[in-house]
Protein backbone atom coordinates (compact mmCIF):
# COMPACT_ATOMS: atom_id res chain seq x y z
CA UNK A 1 -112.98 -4.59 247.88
CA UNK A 2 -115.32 -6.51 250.04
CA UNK A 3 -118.13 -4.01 250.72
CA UNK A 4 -121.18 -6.36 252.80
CA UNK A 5 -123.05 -4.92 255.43
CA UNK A 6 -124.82 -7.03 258.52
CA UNK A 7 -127.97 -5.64 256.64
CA UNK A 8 -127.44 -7.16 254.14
CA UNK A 9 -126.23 -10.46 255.49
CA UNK A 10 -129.48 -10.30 257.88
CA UNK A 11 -131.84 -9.87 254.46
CA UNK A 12 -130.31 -13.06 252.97
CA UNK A 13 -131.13 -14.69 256.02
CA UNK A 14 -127.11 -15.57 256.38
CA UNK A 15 -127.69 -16.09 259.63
CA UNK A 16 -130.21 -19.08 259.51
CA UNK A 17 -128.76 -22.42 260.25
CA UNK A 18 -130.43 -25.85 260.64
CA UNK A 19 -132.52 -27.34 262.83
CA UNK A 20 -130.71 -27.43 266.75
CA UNK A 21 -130.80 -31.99 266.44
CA UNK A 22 -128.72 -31.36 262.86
CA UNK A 23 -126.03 -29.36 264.46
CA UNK A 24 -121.97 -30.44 264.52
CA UNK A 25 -120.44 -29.54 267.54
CA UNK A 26 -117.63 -28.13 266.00
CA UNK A 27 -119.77 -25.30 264.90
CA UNK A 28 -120.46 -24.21 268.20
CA UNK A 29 -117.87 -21.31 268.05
CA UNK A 30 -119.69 -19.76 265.64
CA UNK A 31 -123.42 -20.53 266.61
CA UNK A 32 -124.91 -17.29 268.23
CA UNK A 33 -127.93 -18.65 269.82
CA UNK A 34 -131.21 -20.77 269.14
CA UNK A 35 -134.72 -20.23 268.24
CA UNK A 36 -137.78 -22.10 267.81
CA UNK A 37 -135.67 -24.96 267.05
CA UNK A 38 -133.20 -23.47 264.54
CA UNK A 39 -129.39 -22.44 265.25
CA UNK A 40 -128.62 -19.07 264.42
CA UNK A 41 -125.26 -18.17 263.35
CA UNK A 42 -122.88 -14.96 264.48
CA UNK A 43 -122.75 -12.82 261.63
CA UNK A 44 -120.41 -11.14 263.67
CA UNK A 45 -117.70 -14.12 262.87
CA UNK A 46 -119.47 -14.63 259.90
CA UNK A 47 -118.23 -11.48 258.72
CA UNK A 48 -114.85 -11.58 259.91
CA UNK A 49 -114.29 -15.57 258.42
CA UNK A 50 -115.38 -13.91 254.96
CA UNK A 51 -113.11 -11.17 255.00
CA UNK A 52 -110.02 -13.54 255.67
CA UNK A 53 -111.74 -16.06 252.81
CA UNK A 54 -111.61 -12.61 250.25
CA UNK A 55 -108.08 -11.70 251.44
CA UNK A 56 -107.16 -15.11 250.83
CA UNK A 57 -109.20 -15.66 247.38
CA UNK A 58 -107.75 -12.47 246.02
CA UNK A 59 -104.08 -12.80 247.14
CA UNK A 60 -104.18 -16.59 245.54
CA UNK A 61 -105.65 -14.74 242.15
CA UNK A 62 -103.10 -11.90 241.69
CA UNK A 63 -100.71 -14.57 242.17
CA UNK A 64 -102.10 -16.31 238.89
CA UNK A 65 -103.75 -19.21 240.71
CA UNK A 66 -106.69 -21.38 239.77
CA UNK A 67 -109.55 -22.07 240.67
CA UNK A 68 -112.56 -24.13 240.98
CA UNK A 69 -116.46 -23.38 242.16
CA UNK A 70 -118.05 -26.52 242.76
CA UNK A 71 -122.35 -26.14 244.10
CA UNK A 72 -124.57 -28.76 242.41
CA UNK A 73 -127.33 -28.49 244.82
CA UNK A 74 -130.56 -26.97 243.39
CA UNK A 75 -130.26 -23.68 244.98
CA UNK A 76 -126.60 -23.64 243.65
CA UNK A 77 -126.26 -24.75 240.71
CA UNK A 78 -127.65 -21.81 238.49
CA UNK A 79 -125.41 -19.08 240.70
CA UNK A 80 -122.44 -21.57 240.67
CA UNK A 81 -122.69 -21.00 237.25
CA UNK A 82 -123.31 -17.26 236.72
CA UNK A 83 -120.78 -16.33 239.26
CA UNK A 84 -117.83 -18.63 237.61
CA UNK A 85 -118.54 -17.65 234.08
CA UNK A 86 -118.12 -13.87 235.67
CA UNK A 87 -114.73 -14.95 237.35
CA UNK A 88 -113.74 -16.91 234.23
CA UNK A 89 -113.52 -19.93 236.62
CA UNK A 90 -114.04 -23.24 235.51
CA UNK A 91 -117.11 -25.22 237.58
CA UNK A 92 -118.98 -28.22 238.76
CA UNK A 93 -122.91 -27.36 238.70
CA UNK A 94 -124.67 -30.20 237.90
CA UNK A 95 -123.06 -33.69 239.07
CA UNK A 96 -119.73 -34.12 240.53
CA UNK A 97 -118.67 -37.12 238.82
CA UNK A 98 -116.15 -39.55 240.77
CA UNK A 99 -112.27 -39.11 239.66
CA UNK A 100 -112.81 -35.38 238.35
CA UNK A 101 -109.61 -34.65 240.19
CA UNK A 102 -108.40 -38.23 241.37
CA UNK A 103 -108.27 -39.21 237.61
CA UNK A 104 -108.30 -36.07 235.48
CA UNK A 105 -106.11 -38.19 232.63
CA UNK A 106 -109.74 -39.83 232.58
CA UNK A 107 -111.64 -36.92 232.43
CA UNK A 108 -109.41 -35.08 229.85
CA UNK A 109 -110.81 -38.00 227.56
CA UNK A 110 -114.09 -37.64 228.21
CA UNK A 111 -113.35 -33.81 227.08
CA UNK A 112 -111.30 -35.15 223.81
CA UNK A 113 -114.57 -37.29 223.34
CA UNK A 114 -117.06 -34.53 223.53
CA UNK A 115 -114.70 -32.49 221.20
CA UNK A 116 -114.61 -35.39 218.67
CA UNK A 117 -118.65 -35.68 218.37
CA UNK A 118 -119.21 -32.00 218.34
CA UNK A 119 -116.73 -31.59 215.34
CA UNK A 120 -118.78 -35.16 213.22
CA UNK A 121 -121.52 -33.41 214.07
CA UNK A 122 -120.36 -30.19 212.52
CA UNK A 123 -118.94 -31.50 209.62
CA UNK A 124 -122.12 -33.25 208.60
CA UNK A 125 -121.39 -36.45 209.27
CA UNK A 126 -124.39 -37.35 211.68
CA UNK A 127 -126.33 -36.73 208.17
CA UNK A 128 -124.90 -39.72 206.28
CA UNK A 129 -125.41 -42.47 209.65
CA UNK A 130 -128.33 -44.53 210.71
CA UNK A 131 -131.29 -42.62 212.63
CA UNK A 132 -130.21 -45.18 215.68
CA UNK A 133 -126.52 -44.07 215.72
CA UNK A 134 -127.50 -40.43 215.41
CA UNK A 135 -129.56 -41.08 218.51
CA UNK A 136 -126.76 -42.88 220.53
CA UNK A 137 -124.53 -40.21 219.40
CA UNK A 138 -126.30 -37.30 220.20
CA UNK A 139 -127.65 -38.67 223.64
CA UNK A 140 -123.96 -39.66 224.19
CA UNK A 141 -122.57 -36.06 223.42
CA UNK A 142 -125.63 -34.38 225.29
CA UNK A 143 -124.71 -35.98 228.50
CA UNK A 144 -121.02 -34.79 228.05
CA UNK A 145 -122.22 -31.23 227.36
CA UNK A 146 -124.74 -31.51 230.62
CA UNK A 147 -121.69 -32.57 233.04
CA UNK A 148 -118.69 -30.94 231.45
CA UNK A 149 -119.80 -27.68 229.93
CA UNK A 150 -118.78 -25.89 233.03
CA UNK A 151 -114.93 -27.42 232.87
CA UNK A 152 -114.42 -27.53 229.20
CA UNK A 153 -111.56 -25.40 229.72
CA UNK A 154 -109.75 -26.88 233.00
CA UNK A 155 -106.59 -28.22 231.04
CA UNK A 156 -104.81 -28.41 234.36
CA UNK A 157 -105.85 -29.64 238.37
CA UNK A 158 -107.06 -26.07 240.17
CA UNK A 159 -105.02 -25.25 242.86
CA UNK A 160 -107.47 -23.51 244.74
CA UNK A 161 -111.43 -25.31 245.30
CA UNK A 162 -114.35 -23.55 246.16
CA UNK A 163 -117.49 -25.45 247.56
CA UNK A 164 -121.17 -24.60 248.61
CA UNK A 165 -122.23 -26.99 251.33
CA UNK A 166 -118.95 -29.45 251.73
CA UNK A 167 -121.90 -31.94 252.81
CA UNK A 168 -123.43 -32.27 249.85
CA UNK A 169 -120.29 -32.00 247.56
CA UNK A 170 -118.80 -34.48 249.72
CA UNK A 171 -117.21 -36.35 246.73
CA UNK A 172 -115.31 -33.27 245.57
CA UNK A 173 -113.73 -32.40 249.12
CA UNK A 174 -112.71 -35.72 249.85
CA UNK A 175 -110.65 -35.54 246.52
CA UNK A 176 -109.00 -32.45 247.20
CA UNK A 177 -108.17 -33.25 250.22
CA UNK A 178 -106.52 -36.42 248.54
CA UNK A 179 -104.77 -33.75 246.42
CA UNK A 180 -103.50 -31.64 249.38
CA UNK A 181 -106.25 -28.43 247.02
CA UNK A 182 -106.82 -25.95 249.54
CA UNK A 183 -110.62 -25.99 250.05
CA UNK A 184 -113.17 -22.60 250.57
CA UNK A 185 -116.32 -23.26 251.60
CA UNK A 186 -119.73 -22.07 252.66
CA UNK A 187 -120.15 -24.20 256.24
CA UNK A 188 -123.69 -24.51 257.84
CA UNK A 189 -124.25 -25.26 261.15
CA UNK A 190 -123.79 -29.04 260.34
CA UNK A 191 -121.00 -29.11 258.74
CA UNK A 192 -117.17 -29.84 260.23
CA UNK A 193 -114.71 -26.49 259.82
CA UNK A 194 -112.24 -28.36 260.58
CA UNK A 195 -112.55 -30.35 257.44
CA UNK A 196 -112.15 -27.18 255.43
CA UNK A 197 -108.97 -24.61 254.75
CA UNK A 198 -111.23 -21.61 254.98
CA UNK A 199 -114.59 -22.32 256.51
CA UNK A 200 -116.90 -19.56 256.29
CA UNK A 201 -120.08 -19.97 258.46
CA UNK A 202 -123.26 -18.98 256.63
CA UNK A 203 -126.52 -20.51 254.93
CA UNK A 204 -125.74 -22.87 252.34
CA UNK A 205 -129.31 -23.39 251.13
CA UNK A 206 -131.11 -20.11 251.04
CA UNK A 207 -131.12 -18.47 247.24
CA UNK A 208 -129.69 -15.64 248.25
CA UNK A 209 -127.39 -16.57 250.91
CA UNK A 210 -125.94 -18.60 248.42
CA UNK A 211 -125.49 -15.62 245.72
CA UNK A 212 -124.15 -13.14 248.44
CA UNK A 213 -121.07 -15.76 248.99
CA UNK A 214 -120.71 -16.69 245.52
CA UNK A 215 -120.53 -13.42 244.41
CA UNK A 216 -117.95 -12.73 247.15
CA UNK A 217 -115.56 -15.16 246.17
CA UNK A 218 -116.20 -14.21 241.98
CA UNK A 219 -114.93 -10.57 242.92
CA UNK A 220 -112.57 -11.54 244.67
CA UNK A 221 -110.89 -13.35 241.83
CA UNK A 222 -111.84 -10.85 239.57
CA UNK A 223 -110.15 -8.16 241.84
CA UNK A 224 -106.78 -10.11 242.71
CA UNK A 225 -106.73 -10.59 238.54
CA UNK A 226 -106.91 -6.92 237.86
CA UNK A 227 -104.28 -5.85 240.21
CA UNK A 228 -101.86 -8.56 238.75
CA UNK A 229 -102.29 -7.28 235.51
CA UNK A 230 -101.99 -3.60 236.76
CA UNK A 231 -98.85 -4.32 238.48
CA UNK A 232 -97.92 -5.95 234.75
CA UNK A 233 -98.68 -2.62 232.82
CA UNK A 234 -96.84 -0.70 235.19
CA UNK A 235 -93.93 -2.56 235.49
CA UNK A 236 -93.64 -2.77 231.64
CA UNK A 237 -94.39 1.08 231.09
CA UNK A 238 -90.96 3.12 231.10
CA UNK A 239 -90.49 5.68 234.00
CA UNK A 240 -91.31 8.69 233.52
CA UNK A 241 -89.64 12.04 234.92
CA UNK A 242 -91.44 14.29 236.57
CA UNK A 243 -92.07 17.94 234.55
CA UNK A 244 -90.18 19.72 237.27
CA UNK A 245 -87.61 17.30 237.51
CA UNK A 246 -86.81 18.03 233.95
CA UNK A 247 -86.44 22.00 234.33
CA UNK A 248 -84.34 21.17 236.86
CA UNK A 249 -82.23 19.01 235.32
CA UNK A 250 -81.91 21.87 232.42
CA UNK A 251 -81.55 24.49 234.62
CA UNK A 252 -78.63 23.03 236.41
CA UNK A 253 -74.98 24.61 235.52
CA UNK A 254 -72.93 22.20 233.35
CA UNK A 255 -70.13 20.53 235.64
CA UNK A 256 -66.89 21.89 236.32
CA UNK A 257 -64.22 19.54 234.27
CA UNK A 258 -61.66 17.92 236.66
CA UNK A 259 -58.34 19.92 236.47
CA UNK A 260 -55.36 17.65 235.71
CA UNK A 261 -53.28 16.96 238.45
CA UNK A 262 -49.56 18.16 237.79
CA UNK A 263 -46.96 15.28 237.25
CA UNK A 264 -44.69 15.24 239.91
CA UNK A 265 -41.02 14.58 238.03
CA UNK A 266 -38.50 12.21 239.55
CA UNK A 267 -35.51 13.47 240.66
């Protein structure tokens, strides 16, 4: 359950957006006020935007969707990764790479590739080539590990994107956009909501700001997950009568037997 006080939001500096000559207009519905040059955002909406986002986030995960955190930004990039790995969600933390959803076929290669010089290198086989191929090799298969590692196990398109700072991952929302993917995502104060399925209006570059959000959406998955598979024990788990129910059932005087009606005879 999504438990985040206007404390807390405040400490994380949530509220802090850009500098006033940055701004979008269509963020003005959720711009509070301005000072010394800086746009300051209503955590009032703030708060109610992210509790519609977690509704949404966790209703899409007991429903057995998936998912995708995309941040690649510095500040990102590390929490992107710590908060997806939590979630078991696949990610995009260091470089969104053109065609990662346009032309997974493509990128499903790329995979089969990294797979294939991970298992020569396993098997010995680096030992018995030339220094120079080695080197190829291993620079090859250490750039596929750098960009991939985080969606090593997407075998299928997500159905479900989420993005810190749609600016700067501008690549990955035009594709799912393309690819009619619903898209969640942290929107500063110059960024276009209307761009975005679920805009949630916050700071997309402090630290911490970041994490709060991040974390948000990670428990939300985690929690619509859980009550899927509840509702899956339960359902397969026979039902039980209650103890008094039972004595009742016991206690209860056998049923009469249905006299016989008389045959009427013809005359």
């Amino acid at each position: 359950m999504l438990n985040i006080s206007m404390k807390t939001m405040l400490e994380a500096g949530v509220h802090f957006g850009h500098q006033t000559y940055r701004w979008n207009p269509k963020m003005a519905r959720y711009i509070f006020g301005e000072r010394n040059g800086i746009h300051i955002l209503d955590l009032q909406k703030t708060v109610k935007e992210l509790k519609k986002t977690y509704a949404f986030m966790k209703d899409s995960a007991k429903e057995g969707k998936r998912f995708l955190f995309v941040g690649t930004k510095k500040q990102a990039k590390d929490i992107i990764r710590e908060e997806a790995q939590r979630a078991n969600v696949p990610c995009v933390y260091e470089k969104w790479l053109g065609g990662t959803l346009t032309n997974f076929e493509t990128l499903k290669k790329s995979l089969k590739r990294l797979e294939e010089l991970e298992r020569l290198e396993n098997d010995g086989l680096f030992r018995v080539m030339s220094k120079k191929e080695v080197s190829r090799l291993t620079k090859e298969k250490n750039r596929l590990v750098k960009l991939m590692s985080g969606i090593r196990e997407m075998k299928t398109l997500p159905q479900i994107m989420f993005i810190v700072d749609p600016i700067e991952e501008g690549g990955a929302l035009s594709e799912a956009k393309r690819l009619r993917i619903p898209v969640v995502a942290v929107c500063d104060t110059n960024c276009d909501p209307d761009a975005l399925d679920w805009a949630v209006p916050g700071n997309d570059d402090a630290a911490r700001s970041i994490r709060l959000f991040c974390a948000a959406m990670a428990d939300a998955v985690i929690e619509g997950r859980a009550e899927a598979e509840a509702a899956k024990a339960a359902a397969m788990q026979p039902a039980e009568i209650a103890p008094d129910d039972q004595q009742a059932m016991m206690d209860a005087p056998p049923a009469p037997e249905a006299a016989a009606e008389p045959v009427k005879s013809e005359e």
